[in-house]
Protein backbone atom coordinates (compact mmCIF):
# COMPACT_ATOMS: atom_id res chain seq x y z
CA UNK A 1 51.89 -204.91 110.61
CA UNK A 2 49.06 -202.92 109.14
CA UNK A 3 48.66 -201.38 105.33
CA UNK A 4 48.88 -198.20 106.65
CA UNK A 5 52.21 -198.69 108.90
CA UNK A 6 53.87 -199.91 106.03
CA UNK A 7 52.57 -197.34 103.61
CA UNK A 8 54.18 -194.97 106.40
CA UNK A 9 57.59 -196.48 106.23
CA UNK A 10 57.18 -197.10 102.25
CA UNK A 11 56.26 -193.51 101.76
CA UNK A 12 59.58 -191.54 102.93
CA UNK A 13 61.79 -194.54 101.91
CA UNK A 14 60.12 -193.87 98.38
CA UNK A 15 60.99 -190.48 98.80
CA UNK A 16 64.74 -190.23 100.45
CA UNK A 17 65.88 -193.19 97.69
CA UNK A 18 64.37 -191.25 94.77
CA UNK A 19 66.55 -188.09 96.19
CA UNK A 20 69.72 -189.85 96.91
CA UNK A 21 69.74 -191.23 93.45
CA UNK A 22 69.32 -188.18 92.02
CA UNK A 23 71.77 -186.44 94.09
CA UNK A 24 73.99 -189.44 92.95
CA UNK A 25 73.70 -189.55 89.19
CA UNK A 26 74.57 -186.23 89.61
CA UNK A 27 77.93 -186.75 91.82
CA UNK A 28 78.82 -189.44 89.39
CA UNK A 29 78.34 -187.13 86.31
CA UNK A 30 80.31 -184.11 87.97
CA UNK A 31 83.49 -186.39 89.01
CA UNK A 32 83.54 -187.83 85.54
CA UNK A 33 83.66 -183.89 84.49
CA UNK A 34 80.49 -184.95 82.13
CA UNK A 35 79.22 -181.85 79.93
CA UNK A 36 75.66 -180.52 80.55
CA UNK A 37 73.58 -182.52 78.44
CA UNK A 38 74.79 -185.58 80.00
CA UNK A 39 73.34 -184.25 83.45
CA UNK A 40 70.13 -182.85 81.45
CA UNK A 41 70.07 -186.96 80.10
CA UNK A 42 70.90 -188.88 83.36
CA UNK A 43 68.58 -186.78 85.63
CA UNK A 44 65.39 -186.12 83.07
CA UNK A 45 63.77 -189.12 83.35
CA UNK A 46 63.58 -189.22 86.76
CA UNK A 47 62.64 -185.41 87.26
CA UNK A 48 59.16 -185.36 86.15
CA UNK A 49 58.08 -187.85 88.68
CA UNK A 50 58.59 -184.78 91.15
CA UNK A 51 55.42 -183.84 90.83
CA UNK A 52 53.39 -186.97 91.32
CA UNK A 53 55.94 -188.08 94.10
CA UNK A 54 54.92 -184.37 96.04
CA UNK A 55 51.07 -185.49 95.54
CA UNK A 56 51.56 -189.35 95.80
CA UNK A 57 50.07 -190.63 93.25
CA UNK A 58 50.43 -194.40 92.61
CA UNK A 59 50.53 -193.65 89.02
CA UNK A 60 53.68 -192.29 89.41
CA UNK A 61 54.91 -195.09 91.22
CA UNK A 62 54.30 -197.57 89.15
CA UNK A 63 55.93 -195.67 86.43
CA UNK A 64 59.11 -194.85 88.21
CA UNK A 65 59.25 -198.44 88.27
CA UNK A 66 59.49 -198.87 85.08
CA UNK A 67 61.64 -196.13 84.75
CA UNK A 68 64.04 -197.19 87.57
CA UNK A 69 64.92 -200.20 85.10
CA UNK A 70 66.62 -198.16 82.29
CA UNK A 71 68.95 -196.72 85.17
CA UNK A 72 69.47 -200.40 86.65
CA UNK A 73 70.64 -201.57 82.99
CA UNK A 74 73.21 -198.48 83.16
CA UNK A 75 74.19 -198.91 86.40
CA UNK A 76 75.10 -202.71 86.01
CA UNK A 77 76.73 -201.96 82.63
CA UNK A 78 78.41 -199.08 83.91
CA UNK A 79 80.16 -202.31 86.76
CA UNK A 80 80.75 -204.63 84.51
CA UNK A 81 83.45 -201.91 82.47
CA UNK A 82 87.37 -201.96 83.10
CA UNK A 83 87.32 -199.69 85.95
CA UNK A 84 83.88 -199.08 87.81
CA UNK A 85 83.25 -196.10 90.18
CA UNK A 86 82.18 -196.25 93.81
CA UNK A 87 79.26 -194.24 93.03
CA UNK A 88 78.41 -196.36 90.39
CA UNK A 89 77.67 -199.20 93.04
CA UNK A 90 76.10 -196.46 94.70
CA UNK A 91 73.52 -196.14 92.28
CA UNK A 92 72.83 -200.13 91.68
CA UNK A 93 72.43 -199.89 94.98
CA UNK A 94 69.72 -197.13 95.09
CA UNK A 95 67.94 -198.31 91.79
CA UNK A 96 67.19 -202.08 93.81
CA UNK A 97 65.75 -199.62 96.70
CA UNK A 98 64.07 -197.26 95.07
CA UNK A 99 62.52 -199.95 92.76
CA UNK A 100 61.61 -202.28 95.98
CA UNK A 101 60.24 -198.97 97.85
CA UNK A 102 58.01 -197.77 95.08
CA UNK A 103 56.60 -200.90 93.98
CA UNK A 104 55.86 -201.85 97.66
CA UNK A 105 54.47 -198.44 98.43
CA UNK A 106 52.00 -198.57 95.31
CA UNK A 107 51.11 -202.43 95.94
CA UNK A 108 50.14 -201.19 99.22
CA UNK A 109 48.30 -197.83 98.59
CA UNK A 110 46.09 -200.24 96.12
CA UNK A 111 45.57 -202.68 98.70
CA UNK A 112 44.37 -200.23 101.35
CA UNK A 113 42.26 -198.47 99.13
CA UNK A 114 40.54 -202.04 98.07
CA UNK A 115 40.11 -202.58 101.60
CA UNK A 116 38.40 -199.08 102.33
CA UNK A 117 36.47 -199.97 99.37
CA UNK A 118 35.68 -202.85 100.68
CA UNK A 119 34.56 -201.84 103.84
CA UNK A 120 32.17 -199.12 102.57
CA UNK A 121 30.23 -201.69 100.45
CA UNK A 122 29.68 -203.68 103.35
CA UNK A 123 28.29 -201.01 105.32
């Protein structure tokens, strides 16, 4: 399989995970009947990657990893309470995907663009 098909399958996985978890924290904050600020808390963070997700910039990959952690901490804390959600196993399960997606997708981008690099110096 070639960098560039799996930068193509990367590259919307990246994109659908990062929506669905969004959509997610969201669900979960409106069926616990959470006030605003929570919302404005739980779905900040991961906001202002929009823009550098719309351009692709690995940047922004890399830092959504990092990111992606804080909500993995929550979301395994938030299983290991007295009575855990179904959408809280639905976001574990979204952070380890959009974690794996992103930091393949940026691995990747940075390997093809070493390779391009590579090929123009040897021309």
């Amino acid at each position: 399989m070639t960098l560039q098909t799996k930068i193509a399958i990367a590259k919307p996985l990246t994109r659908i995970s990062f929506g669905l978890m969004l959509a997610a924290m969201a669900a979960n904050a409106y069926v616990q009947g959470a006030p605003w600020i929570i919302y404005l808390l739980c779905l900040f963070p991961l906001s202002i990657f929009i823009p550098g997700l719309i351009i692709n910039s690995t940047r922004t990959l890399i830092w959504i990893c990092f990111v992606i952690l804080m909500y993995f901490a929550v979301a395994v804390d938030n299983l290991a309470g007295p009575a855990p959600q179904a959408l809280d196993w639905v976001e574990l399960i979204l952070t380890v995907i959009l974690f794996n997606a992103a930091m393949m997708h940026a691995r990747w981008k940075q390997a093809l663009g070493k390779e391009l690099q590579d090929q123009q110096t040897a021309s």
